[in-house]
PDB file of N, CA and C in Angstrom:
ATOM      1  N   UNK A   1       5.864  16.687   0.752  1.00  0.00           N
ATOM      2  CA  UNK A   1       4.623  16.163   0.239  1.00  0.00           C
ATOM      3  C   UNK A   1       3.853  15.545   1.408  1.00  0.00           C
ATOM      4  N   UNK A   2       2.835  15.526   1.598  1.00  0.00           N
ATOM      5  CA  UNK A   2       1.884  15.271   2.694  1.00  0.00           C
ATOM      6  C   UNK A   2       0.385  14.779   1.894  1.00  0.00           C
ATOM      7  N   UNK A   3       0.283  13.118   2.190  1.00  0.00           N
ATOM      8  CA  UNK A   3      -0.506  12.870   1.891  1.00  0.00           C
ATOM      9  C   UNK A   3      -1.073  11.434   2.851  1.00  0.00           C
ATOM     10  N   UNK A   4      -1.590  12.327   4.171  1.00  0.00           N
ATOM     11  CA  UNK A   4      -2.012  11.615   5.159  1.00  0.00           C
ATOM     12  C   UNK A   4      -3.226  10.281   5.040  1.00  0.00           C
ATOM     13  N   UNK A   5      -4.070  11.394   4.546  1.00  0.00           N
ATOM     14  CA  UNK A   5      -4.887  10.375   3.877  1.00  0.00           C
ATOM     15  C   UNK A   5      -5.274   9.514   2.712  1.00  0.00           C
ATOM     16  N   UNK A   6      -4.161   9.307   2.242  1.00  0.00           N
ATOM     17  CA  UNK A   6      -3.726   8.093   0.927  1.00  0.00           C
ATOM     18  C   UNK A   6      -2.876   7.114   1.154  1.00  0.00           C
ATOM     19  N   UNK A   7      -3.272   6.219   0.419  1.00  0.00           N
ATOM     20  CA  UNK A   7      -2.984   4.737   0.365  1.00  0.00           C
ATOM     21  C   UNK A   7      -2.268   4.498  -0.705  1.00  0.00           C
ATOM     22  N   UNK A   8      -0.846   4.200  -0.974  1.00  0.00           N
ATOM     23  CA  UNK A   8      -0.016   3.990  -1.775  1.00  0.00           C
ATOM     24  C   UNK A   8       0.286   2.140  -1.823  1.00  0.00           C
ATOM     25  N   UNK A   9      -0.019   2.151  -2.983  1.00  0.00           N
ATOM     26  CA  UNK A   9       0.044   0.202  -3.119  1.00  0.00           C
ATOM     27  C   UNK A   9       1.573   0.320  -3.708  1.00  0.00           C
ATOM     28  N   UNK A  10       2.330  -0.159  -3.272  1.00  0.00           N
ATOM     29  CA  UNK A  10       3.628  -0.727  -3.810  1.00  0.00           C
ATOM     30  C   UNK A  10       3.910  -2.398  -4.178  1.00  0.00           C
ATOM     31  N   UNK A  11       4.852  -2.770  -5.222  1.00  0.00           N
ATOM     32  CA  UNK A  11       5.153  -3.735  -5.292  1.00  0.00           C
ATOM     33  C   UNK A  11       5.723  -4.231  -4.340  1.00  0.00           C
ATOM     34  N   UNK A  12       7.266  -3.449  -4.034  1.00  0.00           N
ATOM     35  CA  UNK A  12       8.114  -3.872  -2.860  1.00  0.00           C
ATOM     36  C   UNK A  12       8.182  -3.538  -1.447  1.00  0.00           C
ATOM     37  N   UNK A  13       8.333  -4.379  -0.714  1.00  0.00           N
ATOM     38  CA  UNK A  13       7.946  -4.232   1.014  1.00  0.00           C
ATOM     39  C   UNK A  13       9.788  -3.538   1.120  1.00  0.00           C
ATOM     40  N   UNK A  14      10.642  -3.734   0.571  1.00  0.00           N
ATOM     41  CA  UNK A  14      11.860  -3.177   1.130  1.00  0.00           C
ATOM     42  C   UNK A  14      11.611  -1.663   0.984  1.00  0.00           C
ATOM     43  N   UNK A  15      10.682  -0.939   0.070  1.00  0.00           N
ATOM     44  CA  UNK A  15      10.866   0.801   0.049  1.00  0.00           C
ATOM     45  C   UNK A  15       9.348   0.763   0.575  1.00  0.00           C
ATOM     46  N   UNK A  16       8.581  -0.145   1.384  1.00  0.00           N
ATOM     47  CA  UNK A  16       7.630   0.968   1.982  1.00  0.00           C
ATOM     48  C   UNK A  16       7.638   1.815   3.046  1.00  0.00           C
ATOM     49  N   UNK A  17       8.766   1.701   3.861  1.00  0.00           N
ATOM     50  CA  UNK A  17       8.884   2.569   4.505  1.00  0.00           C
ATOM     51  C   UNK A  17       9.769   3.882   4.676  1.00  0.00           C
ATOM     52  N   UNK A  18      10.395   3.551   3.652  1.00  0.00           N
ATOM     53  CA  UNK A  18      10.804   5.051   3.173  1.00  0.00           C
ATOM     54  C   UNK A  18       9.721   6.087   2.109  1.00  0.00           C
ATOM     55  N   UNK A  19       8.963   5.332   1.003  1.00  0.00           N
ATOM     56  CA  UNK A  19       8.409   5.515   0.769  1.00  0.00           C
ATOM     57  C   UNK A  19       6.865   6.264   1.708  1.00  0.00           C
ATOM     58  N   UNK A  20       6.721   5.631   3.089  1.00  0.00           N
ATOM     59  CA  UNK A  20       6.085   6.169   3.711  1.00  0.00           C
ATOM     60  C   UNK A  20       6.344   7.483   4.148  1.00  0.00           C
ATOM     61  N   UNK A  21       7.697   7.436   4.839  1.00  0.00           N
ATOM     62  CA  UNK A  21       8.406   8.379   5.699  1.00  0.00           C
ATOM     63  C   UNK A  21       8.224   9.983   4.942  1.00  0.00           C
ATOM     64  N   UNK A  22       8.342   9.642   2.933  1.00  0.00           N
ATOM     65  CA  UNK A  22       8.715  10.814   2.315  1.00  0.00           C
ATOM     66  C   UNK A  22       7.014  11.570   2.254  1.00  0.00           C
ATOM     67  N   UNK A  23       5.922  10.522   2.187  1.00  0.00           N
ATOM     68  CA  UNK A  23       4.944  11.145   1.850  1.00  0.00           C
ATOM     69  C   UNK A  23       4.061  11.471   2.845  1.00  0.00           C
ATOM     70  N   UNK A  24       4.322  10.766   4.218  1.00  0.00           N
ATOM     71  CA  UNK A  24       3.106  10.345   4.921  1.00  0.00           C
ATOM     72  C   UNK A  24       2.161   9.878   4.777  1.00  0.00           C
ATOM     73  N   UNK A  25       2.082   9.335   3.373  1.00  0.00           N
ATOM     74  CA  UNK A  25       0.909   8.241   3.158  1.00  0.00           C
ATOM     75  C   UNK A  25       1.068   7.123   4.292  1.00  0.00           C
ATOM     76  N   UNK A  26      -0.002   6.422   4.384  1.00  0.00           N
ATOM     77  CA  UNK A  26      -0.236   4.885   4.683  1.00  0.00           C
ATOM     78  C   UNK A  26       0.050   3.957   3.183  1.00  0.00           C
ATOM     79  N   UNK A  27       1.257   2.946   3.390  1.00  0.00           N
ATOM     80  CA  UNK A  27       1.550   2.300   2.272  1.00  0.00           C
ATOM     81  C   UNK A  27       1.578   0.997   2.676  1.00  0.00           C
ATOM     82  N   UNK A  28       1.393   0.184   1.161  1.00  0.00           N
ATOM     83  CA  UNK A  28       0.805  -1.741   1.676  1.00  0.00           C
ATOM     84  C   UNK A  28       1.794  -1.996   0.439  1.00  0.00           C
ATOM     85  N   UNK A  29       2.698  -2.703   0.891  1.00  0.00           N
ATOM     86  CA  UNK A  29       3.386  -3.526  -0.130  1.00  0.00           C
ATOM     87  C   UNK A  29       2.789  -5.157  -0.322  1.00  0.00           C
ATOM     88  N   UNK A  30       2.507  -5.258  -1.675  1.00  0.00           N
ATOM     89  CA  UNK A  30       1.947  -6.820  -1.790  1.00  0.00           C
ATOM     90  C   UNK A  30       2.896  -7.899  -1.928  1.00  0.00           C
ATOM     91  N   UNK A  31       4.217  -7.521  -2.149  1.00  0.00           N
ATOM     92  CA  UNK A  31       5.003  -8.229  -2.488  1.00  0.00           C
ATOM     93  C   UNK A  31       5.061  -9.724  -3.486  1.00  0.00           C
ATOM     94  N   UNK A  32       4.382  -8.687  -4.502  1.00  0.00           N
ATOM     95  CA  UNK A  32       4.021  -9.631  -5.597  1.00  0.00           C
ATOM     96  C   UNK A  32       3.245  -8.545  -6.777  1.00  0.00           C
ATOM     97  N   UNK A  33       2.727  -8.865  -7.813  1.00  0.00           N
ATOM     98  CA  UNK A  33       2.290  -8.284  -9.025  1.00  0.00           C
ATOM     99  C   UNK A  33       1.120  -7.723  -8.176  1.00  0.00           C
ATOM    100  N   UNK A  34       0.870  -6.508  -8.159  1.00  0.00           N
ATOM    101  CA  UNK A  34      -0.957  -6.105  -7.790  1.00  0.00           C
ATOM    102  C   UNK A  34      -2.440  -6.852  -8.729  1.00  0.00           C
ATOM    103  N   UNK A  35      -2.175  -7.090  -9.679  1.00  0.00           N
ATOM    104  CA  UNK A  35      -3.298  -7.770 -10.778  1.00  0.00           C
ATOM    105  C   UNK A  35      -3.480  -9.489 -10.138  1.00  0.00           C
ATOM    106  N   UNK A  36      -2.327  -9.538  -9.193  1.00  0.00           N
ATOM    107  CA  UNK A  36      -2.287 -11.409  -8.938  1.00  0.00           C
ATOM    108  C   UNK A  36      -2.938 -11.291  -7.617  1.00  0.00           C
ATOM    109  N   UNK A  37      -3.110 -10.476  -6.997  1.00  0.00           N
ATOM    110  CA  UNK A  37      -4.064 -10.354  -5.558  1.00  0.00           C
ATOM    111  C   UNK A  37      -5.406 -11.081  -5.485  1.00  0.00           C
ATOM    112  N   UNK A  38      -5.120 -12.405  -4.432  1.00  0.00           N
ATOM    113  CA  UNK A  38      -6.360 -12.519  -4.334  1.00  0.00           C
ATOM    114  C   UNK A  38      -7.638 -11.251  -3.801  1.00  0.00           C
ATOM    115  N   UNK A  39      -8.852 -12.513  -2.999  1.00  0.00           N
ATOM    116  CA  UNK A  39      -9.470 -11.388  -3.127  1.00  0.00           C
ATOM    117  C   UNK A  39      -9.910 -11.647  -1.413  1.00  0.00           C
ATOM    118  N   UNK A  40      -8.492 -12.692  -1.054  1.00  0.00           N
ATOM    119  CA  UNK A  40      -8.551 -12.680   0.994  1.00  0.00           C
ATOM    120  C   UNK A  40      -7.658 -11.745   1.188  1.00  0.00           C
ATOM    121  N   UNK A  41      -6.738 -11.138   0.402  1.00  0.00           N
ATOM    122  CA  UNK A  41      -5.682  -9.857   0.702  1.00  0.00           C
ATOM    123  C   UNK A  41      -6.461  -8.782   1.092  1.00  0.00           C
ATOM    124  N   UNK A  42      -7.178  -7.994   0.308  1.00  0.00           N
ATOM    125  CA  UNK A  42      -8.203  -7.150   0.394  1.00  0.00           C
ATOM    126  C   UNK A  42      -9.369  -7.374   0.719  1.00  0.00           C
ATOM    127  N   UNK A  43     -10.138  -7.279   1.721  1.00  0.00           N
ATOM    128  CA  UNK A  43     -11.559  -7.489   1.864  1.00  0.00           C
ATOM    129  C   UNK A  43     -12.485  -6.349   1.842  1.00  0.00           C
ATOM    130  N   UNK A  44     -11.845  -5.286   2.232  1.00  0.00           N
ATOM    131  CA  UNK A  44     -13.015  -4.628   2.490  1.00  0.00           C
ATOM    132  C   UNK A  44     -11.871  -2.793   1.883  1.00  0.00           C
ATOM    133  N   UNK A  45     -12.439  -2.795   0.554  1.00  0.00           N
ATOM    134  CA  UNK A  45     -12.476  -1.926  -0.564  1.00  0.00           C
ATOM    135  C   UNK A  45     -12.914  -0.501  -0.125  1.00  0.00           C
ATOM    136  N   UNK A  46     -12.951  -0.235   0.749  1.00  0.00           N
ATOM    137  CA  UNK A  46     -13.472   1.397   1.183  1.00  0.00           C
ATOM    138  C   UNK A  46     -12.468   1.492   2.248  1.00  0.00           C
ATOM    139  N   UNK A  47     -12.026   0.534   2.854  1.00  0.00           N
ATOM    140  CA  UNK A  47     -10.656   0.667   3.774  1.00  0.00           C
ATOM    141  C   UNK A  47      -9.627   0.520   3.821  1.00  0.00           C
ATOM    142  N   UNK A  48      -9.049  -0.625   2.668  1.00  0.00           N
ATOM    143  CA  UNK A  48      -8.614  -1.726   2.061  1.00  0.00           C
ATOM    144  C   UNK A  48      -8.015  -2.146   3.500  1.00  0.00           C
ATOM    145  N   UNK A  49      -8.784  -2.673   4.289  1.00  0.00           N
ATOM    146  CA  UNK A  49      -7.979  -3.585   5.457  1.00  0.00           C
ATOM    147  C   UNK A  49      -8.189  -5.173   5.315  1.00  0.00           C
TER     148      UNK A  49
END
């Protein structure tokens, strides 16, 4: 599976990098609920950097 240019949000930081490895996505573990994210985690929504 090859998906270079996608962004995979995970809960857990222990499988993002296997999780990376299998897809080649770029993956962000929040290490926490995604709905509880502030809004200094994410700033900028077209990059999410």
């Amino acid at each position: 599976m090859n998906l270079e240019n996608a962004l995979i949000v995970i809960e857990s930081p222990n499988k993002k990098e296997k999780i990376a490895k299998i897809t080649g996505a770029q993956v962000f573990a929040t290490g926490g609920h995604f709905k509880e994210l502030s809004k200094e985690v994410i700033k900028d929504t077209e990059s999410y950097e």
